[in-house]
N, C-alpha and C. Protein backbone atom coordinates (compact mmCIF):
# COMPACT_ATOMS: atom_id res chain seq x y z
N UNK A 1 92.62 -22.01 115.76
CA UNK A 1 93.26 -20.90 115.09
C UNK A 1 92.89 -19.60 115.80
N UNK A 2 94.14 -18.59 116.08
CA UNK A 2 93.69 -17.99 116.52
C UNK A 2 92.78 -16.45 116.08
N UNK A 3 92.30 -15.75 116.03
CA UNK A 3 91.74 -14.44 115.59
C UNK A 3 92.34 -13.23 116.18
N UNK A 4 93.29 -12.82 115.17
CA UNK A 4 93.55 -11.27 115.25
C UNK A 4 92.91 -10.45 115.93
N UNK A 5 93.25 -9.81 116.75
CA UNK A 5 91.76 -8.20 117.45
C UNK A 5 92.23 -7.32 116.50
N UNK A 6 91.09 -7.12 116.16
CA UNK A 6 90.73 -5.55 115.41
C UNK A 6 91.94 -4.58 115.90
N UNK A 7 92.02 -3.32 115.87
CA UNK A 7 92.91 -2.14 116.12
C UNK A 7 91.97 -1.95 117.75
N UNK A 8 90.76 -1.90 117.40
CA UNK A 8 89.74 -1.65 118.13
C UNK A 8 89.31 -2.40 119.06
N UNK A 9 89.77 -3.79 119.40
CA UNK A 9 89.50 -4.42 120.32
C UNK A 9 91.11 -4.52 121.09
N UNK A 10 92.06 -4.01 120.47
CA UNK A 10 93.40 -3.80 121.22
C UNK A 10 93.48 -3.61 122.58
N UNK A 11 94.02 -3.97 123.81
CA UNK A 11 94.44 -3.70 125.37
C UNK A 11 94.81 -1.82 124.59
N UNK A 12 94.41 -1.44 125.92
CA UNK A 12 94.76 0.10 125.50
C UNK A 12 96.29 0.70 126.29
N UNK A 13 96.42 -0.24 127.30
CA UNK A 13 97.43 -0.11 128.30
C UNK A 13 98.29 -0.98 128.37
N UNK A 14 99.57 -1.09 128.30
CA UNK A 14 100.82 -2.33 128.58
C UNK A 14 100.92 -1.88 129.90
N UNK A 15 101.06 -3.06 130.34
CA UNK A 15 101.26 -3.38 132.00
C UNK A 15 102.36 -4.45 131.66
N UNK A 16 103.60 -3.94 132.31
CA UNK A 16 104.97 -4.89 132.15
C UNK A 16 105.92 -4.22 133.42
N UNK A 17 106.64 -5.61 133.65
CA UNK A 17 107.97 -4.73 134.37
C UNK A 17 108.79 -3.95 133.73
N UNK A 18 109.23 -3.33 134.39
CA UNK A 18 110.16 -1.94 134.60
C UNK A 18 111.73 -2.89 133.66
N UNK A 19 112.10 -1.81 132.60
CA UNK A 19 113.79 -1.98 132.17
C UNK A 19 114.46 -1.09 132.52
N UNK A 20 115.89 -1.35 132.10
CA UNK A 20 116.93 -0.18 132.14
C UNK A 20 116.04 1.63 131.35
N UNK A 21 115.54 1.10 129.98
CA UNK A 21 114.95 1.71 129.32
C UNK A 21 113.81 2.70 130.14
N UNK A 22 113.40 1.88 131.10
CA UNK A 22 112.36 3.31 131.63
C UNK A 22 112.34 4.06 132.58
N UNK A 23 113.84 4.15 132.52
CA UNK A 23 114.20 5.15 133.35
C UNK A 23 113.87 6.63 133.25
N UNK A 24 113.95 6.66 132.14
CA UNK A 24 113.19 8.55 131.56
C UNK A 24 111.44 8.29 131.64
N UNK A 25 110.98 7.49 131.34
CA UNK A 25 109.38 7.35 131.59
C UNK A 25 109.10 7.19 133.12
N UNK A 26 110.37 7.08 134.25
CA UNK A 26 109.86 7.00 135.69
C UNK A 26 110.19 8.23 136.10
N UNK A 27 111.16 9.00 135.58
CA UNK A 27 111.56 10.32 135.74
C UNK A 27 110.50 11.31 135.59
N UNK A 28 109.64 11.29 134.22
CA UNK A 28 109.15 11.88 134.01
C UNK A 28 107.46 11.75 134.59
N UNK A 29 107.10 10.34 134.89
CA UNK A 29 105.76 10.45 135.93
C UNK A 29 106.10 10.92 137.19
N UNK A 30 107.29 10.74 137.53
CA UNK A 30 107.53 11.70 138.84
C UNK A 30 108.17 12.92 138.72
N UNK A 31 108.27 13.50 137.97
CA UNK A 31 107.80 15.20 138.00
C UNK A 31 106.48 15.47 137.92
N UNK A 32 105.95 14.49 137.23
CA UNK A 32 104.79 15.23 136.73
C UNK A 32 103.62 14.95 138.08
N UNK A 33 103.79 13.29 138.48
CA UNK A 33 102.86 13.32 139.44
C UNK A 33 103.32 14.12 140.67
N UNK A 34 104.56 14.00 141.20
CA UNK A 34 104.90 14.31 143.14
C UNK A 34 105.60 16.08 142.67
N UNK A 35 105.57 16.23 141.96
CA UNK A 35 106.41 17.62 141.63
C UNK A 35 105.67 18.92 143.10
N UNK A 36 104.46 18.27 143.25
CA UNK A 36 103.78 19.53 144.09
C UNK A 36 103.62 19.04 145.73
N UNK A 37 103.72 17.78 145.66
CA UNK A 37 104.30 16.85 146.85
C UNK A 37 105.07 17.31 147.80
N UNK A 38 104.35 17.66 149.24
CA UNK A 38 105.76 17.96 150.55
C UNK A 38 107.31 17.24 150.07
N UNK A 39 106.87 15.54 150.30
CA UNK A 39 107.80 14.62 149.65
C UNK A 39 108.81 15.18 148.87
N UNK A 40 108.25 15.42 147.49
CA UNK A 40 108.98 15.16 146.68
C UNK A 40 108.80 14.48 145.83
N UNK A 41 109.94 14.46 144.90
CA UNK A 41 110.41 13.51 144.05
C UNK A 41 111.19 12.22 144.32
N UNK A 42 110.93 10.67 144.04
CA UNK A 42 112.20 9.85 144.40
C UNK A 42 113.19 10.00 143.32
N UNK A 43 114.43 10.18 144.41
CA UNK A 43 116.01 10.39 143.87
C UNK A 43 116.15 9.56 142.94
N UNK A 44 117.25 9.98 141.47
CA UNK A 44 117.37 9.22 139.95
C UNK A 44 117.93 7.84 140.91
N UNK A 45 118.84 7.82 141.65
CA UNK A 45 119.20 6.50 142.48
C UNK A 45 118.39 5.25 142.93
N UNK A 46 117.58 5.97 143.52
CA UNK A 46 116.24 5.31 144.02
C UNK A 46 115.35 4.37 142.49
N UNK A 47 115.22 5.78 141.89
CA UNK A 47 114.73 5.46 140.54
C UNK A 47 115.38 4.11 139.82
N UNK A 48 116.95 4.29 139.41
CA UNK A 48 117.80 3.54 139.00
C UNK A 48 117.77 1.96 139.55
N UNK A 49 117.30 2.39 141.05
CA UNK A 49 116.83 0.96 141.78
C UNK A 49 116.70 -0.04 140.88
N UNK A 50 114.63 0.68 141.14
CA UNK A 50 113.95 -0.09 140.42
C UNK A 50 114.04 -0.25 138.64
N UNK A 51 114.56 1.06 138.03
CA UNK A 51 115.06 -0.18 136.60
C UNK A 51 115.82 -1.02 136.52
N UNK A 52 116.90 -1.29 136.87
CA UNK A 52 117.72 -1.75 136.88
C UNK A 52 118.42 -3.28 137.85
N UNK A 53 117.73 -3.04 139.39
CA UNK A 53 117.97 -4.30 139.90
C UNK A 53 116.61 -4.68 140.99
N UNK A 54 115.82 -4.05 140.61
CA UNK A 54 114.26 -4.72 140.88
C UNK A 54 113.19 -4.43 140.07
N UNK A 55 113.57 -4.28 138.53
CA UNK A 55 112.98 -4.58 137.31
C UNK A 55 111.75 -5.63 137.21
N UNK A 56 112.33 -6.82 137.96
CA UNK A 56 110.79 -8.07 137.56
C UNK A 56 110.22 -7.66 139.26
N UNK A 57 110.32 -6.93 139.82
CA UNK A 57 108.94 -6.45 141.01
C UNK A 57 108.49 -5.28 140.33
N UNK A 58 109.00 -4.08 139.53
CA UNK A 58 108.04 -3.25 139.58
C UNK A 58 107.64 -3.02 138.17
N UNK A 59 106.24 -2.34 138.33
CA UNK A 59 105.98 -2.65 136.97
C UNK A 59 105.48 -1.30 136.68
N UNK A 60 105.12 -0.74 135.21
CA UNK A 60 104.69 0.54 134.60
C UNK A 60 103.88 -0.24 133.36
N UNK A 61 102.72 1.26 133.20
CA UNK A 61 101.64 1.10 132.36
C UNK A 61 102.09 2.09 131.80
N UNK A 62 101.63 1.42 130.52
CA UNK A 62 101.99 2.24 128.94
C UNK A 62 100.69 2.99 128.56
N UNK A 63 100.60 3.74 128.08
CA UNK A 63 99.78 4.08 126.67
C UNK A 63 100.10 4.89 125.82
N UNK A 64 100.37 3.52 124.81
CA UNK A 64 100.84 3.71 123.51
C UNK A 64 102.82 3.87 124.19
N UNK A 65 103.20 5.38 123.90
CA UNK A 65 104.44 5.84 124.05
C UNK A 65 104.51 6.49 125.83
N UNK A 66 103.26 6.92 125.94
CA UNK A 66 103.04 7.62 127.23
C UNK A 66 103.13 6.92 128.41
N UNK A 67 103.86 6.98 129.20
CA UNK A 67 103.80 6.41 130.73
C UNK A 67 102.78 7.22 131.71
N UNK A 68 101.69 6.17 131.94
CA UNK A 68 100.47 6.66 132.82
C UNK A 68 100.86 6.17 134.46
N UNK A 69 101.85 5.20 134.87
CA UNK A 69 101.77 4.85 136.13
C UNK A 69 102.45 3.57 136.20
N UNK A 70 102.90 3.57 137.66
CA UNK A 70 103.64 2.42 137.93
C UNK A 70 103.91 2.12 139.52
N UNK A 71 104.07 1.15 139.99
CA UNK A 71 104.25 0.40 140.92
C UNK A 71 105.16 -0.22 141.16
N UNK A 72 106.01 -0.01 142.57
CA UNK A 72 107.59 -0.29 142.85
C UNK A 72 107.53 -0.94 144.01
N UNK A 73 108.18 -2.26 144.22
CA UNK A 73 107.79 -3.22 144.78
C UNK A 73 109.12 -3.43 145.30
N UNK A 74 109.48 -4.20 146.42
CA UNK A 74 111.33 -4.72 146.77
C UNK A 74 110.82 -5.69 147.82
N UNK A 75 111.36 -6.53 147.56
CA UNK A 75 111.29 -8.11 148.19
C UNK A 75 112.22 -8.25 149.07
N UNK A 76 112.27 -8.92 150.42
CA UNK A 76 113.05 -9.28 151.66
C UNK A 76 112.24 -10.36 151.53
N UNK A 77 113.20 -11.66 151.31
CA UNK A 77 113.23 -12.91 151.38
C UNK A 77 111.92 -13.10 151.05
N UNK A 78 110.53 -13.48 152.10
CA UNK A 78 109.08 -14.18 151.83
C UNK A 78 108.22 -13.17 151.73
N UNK A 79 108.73 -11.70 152.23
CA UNK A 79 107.89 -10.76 152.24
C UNK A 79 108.36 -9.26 151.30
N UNK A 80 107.46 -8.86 150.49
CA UNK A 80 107.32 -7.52 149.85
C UNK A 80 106.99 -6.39 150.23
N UNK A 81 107.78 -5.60 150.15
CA UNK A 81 107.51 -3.99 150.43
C UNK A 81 106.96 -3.25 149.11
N UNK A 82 105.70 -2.68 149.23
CA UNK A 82 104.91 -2.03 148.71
C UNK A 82 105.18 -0.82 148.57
N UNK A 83 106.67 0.01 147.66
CA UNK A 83 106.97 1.22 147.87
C UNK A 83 106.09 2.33 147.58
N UNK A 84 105.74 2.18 146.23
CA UNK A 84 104.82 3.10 145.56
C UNK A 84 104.06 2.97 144.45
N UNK A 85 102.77 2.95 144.79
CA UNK A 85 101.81 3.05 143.48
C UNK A 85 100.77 4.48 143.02
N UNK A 86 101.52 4.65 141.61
CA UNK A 86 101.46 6.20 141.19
C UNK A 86 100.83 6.19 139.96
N UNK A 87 99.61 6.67 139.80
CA UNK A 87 99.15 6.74 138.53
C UNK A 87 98.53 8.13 138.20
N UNK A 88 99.50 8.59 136.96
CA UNK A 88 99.39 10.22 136.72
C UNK A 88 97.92 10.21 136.31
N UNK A 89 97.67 12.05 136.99
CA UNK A 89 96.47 12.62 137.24
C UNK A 89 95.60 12.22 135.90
N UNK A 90 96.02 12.09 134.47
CA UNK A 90 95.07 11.63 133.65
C UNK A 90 94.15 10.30 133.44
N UNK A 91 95.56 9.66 133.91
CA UNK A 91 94.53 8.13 134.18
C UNK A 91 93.85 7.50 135.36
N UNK A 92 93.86 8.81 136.46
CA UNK A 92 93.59 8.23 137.57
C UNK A 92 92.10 7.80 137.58
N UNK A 93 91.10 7.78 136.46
CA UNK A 93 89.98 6.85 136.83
C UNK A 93 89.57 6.15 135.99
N UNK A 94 90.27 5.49 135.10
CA UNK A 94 90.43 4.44 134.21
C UNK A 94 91.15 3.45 134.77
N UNK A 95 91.38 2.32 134.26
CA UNK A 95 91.93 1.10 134.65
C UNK A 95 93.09 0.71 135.14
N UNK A 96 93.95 1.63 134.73
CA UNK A 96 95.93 1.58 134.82
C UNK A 96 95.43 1.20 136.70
N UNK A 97 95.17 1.81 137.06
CA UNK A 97 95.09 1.38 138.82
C UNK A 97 94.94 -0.30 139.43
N UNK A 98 93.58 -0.69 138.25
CA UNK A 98 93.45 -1.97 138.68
C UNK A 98 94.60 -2.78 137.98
N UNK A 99 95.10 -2.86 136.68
CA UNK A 99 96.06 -3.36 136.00
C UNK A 99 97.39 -3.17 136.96
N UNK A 100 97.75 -2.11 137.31
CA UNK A 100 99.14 -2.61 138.01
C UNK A 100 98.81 -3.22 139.18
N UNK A 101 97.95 -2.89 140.61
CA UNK A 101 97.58 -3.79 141.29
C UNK A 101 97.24 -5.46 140.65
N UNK A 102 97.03 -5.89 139.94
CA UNK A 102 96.41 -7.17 139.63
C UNK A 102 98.10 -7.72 138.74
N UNK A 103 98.87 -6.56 138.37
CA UNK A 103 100.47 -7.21 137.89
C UNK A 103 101.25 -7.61 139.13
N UNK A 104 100.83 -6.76 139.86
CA UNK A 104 101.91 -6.93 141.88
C UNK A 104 101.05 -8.02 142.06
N UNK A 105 99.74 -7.96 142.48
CA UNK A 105 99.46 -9.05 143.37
C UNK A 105 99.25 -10.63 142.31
N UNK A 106 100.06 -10.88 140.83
CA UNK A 106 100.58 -11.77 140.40
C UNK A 106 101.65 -12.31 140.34
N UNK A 107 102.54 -10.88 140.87
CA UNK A 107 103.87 -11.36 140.78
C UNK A 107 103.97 -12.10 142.73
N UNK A 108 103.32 -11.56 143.38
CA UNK A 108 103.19 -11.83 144.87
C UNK A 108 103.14 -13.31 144.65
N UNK A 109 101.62 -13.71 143.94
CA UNK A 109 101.46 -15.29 143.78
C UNK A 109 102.38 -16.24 143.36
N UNK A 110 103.04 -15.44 141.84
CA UNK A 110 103.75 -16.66 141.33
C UNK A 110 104.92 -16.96 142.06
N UNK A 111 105.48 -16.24 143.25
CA UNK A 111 106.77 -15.79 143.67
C UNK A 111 106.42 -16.42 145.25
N UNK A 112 104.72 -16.83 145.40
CA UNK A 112 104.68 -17.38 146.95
C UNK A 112 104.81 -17.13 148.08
N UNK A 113 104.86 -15.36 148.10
CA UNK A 113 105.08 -14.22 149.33
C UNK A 113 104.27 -14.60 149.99
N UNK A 114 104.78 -14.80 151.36
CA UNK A 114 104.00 -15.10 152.51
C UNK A 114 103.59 -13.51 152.88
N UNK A 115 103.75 -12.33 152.73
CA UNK A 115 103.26 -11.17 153.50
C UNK A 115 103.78 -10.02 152.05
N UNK A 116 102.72 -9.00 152.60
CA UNK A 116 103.26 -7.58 151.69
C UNK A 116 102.72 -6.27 152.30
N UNK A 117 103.67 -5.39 152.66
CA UNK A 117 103.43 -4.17 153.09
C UNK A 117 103.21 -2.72 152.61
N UNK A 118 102.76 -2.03 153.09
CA UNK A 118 102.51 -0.70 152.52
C UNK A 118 102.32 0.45 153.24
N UNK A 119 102.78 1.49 153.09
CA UNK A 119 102.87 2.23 154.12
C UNK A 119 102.23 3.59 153.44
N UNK A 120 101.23 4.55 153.91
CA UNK A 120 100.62 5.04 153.39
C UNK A 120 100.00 6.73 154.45
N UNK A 121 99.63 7.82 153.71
CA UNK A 121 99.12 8.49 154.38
C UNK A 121 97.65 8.73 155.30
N UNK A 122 97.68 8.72 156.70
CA UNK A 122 96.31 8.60 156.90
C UNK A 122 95.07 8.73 156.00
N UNK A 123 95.57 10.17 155.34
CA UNK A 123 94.23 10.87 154.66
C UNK A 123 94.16 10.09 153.22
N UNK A 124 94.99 9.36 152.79
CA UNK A 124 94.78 8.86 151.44
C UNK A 124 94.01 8.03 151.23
N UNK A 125 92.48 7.84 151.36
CA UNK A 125 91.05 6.67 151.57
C UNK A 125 91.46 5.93 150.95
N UNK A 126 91.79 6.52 149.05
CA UNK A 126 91.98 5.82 148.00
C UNK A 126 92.73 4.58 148.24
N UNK A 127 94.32 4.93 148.40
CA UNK A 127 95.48 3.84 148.58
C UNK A 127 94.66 2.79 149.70
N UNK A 128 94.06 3.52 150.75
CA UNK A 128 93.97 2.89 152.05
C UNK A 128 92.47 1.74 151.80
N UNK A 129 92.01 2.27 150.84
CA UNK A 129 90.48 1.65 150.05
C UNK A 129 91.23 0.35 149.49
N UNK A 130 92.01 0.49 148.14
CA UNK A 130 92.47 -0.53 147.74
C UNK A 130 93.75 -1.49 148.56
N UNK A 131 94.41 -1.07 149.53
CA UNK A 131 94.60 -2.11 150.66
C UNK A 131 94.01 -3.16 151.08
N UNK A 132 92.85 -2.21 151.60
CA UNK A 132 91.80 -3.48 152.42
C UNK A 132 90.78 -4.00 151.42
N UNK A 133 90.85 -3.61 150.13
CA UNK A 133 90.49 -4.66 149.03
C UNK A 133 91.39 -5.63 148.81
N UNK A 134 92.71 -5.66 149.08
CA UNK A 134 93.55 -6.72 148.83
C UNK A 134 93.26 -7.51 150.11
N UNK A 135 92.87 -6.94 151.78
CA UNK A 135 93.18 -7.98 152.74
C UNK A 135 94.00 -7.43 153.65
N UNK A 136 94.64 -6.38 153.79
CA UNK A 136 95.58 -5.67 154.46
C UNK A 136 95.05 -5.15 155.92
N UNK A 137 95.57 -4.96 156.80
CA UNK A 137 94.86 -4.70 157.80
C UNK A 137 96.42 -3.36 158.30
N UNK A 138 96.02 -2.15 159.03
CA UNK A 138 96.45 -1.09 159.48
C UNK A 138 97.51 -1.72 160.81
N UNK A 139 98.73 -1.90 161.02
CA UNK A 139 99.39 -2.69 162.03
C UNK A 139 100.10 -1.27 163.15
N UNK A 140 100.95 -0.59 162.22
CA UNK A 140 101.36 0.41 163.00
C UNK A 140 101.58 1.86 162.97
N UNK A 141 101.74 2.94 163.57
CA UNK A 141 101.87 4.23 163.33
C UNK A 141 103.41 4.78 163.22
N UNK A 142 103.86 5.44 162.14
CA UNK A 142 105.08 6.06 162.14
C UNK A 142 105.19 7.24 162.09
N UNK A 143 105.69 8.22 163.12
CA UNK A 143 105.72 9.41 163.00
C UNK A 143 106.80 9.91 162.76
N UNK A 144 106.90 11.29 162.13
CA UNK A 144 108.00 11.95 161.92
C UNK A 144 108.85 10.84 160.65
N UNK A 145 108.04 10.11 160.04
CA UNK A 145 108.50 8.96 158.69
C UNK A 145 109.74 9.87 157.50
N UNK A 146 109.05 10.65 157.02
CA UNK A 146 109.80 11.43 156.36
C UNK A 146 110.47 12.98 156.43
N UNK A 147 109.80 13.70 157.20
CA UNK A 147 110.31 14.27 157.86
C UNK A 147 109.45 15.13 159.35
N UNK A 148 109.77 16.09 159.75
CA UNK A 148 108.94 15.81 161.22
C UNK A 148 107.79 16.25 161.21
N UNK A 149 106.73 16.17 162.24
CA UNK A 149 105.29 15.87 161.82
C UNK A 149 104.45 15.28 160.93
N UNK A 150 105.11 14.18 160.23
CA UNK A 150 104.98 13.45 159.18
C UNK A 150 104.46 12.20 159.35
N UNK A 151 103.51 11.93 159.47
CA UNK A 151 102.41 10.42 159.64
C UNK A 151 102.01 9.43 158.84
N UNK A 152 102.22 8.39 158.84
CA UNK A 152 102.34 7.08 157.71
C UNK A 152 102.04 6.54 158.43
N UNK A 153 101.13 5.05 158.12
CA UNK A 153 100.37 3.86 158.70
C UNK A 153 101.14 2.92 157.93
N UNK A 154 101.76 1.82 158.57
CA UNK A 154 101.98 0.43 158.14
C UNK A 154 100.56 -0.55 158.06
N UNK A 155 100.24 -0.73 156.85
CA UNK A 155 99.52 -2.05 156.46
C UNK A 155 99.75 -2.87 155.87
N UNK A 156 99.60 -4.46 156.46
CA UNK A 156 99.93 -5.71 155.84
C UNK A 156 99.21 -6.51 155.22
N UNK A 157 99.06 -7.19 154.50
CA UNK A 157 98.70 -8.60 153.80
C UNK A 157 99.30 -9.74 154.21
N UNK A 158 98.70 -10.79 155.22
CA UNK A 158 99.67 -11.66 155.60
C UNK A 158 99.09 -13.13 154.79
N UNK A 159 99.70 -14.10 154.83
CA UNK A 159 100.04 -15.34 154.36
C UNK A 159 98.78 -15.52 153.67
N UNK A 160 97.60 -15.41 154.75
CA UNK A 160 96.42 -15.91 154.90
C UNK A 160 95.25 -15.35 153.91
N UNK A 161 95.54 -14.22 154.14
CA UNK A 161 95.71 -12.41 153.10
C UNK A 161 95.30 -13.05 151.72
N UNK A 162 96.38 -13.79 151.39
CA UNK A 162 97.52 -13.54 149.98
C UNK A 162 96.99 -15.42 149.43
N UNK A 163 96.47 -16.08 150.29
CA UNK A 163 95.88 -17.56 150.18
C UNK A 163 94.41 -16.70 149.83
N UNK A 164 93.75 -16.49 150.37
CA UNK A 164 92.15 -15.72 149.47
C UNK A 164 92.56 -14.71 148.28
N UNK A 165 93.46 -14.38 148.37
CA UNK A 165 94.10 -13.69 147.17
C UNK A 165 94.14 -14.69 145.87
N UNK A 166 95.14 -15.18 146.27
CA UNK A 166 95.02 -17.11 144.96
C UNK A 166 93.78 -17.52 144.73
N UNK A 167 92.88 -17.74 145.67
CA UNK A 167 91.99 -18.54 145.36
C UNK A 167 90.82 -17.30 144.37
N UNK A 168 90.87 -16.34 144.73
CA UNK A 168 89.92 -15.29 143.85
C UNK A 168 90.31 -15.42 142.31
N UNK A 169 91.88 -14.95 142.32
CA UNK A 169 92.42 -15.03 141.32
C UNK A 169 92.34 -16.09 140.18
N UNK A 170 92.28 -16.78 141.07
CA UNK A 170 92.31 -18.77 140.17
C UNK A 170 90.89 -18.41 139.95
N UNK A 171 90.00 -18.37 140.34
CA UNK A 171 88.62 -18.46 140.26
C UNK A 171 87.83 -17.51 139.04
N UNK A 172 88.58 -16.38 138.88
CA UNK A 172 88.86 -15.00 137.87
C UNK A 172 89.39 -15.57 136.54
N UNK A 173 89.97 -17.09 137.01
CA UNK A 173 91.42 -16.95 135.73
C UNK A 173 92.20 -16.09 135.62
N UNK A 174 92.96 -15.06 136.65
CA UNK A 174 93.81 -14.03 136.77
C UNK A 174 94.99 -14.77 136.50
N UNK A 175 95.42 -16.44 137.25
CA UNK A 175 96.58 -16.90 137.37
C UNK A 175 95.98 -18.39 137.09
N UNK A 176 96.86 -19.09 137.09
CA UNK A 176 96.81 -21.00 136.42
C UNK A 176 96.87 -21.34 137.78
């Protein structure tokens, strides 16, 4: 039988894929997070993407009503592109970080991706920290990426990567 949790022993964060529905909760972490961003903002299109027809790759963390962050993912055949993982300035040192990483690199497993990429700013340790916690290794340099004088590193996770990935996981009970 099972036992109810308290109010108090409740998950504090939903970690789920992305619906049609959160389209105003992706709108609104991206004003709030990239608003001061060279970048930018990604276009409602872009946005619309991922609710709508790559919904089971990307995923967003809840709390409660509030959208703290999310992760946008797009699949080419065996391998995943790692678009963006964004978690607004309040939750950035609480858990939402490890929770959507540990939702991608489940959906990677159950789905059998041989490789996953990510492309990232030199100076960002953080992103570039939790990379090579997944296994990723730095492959190539892109300049002028977004617009000119603009520098991004390609890093991968390959097959081999993503096989010590499973086996941690299984070992965690992350996945069956």
């Amino acid at each position: 039988m099972a036992i109810p949790l308290t109010e108090q022993q409740q998950p504090r964060y939903d970690i789920r894929p992305l619906t049609p529905a959160d389209f105003a909760h992706l709108q609104r972490l991206e004003r709030e997070i990239w608003e001061q961003d060279e970048v930018g903002e990604l276009c409602p299109y872009y946005q619309r993407l991922c609710t709508d027809f790559y919904s089971d790759w990307c995923f967003i963390a809840m709390d409660g009503d509030r959208p703290a962050g999310y992760v946008l993912n797009f699949p080419n055949g065996k391998a995943v592109y790692c678009a963006t993982l964004a978690v607004h300035p309040d939750y950035q040192k609480t858990r939402v970080n490890y929770l959507l990483i540990r939702a991608m690199v489940k959906k990677l497993l159950a789905e059998d991706m041989e490789s996953c990429r990510f492309l990232v700013e030199p100076g960002n340790h953080d992103a570039r920290s939790i990379h090579a916690s997944l296994g990723a290794r730095v492959v190539a340099e892109a300049r002028d990426y977004y617009h000119p004088g603009d520098v991004r590193l390609w890093s991968v996770i390959e097959k081999q990567d993503i096989d010590r990935l499973r086996a941690r996981y299984s070992r965690l009970k992350l996945v069956s």
